[in-house]
Protein backbone atom coordinates (compact mmCIF):
# COMPACT_ATOMS: atom_id res chain seq x y z
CA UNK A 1 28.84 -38.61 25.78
CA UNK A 2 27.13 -37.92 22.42
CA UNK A 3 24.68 -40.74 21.90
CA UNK A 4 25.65 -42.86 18.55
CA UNK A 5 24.15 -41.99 15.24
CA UNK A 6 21.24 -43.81 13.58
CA UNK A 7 21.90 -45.62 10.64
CA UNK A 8 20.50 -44.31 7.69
CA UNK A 9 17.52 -45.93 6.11
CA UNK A 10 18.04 -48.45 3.40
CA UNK A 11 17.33 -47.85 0.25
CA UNK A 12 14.15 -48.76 -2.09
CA UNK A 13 14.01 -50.10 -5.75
CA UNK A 14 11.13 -50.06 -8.32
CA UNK A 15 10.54 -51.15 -11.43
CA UNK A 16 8.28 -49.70 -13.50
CA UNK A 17 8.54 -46.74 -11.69
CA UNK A 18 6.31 -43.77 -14.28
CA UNK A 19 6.93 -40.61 -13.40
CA UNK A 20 8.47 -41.84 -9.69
CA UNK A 21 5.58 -40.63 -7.24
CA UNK A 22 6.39 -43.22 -5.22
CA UNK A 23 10.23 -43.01 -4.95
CA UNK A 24 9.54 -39.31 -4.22
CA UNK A 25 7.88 -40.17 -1.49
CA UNK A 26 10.20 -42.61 -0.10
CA UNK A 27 13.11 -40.21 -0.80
CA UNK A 28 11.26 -37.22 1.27
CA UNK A 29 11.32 -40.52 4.39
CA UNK A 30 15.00 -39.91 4.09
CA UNK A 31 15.21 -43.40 1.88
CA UNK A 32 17.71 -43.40 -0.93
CA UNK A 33 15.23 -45.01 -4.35
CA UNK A 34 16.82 -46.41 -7.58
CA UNK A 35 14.02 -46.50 -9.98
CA UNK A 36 13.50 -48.11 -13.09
CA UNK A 37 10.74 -48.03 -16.60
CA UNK A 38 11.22 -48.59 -19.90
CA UNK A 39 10.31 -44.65 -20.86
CA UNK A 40 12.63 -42.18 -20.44
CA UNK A 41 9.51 -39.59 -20.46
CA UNK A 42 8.34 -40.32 -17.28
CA UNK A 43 11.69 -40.77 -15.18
CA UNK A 44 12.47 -37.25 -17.00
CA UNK A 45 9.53 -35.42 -15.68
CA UNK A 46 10.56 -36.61 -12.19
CA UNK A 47 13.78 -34.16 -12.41
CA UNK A 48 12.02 -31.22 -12.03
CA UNK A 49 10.06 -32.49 -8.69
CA UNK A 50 12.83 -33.93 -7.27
CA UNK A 51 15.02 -30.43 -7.66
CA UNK A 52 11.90 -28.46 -6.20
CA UNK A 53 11.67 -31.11 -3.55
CA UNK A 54 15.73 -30.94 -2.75
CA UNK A 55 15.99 -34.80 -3.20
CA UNK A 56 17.92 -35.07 -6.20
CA UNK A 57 20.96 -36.94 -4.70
CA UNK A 58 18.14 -39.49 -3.27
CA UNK A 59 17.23 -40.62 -6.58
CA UNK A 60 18.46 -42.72 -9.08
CA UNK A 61 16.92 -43.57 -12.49
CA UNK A 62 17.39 -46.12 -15.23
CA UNK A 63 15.53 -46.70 -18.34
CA UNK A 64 15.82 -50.21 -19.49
CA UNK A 65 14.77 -51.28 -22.74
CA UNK A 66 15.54 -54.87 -23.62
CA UNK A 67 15.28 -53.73 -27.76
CA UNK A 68 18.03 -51.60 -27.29
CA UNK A 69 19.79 -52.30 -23.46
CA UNK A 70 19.98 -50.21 -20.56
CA UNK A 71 21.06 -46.71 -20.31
CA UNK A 72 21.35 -45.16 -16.87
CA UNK A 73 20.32 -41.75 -15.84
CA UNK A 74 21.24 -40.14 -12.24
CA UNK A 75 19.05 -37.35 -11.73
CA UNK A 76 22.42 -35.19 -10.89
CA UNK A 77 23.47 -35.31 -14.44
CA UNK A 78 25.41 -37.76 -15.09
CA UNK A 79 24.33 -39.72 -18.07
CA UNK A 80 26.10 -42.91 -19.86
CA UNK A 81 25.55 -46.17 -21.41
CA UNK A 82 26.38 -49.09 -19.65
């Protein structure tokens, strides 16, 4: 009898999240990591880490700007206004 499967780790949020070190690391501990900052520079440059890294579908990104409201970036492409 096949022992049952561990459930998977819950996810992690930040806020203010930079370039996403941090949710990088959390993602390579298996953890699924919505992140958020108010630059879209940052959260941008963690794209290219996170395809290197193979943790893309781990990560989630929004940039929230209370001047002009939140836009939501998944670091698989998808991109849209909410």
């Amino acid at each position: 009898m096949k022992a049952p499967a561990a459930p998977p780790p819950p996810g992690r949020t930040g806020v203010g999240a930079g370039h996403g070190r941090d949710a990088l690391f959390f993602a390579d501990d298996g953890f699924t990591a919505q992140i958020t900052d108010s630059s879209p520079i940052g959260l941008d440059q963690l794209r290219p880490a996170a395809q290197t890294a193979g943790l893309v579908e781990r990560l989630t990104t929004t940039v929230h700007d209370t001047r002009h409201g939140t836009r939501s970036t998944a670091l698989h492409g998808r991109r849209g206004r909410r």
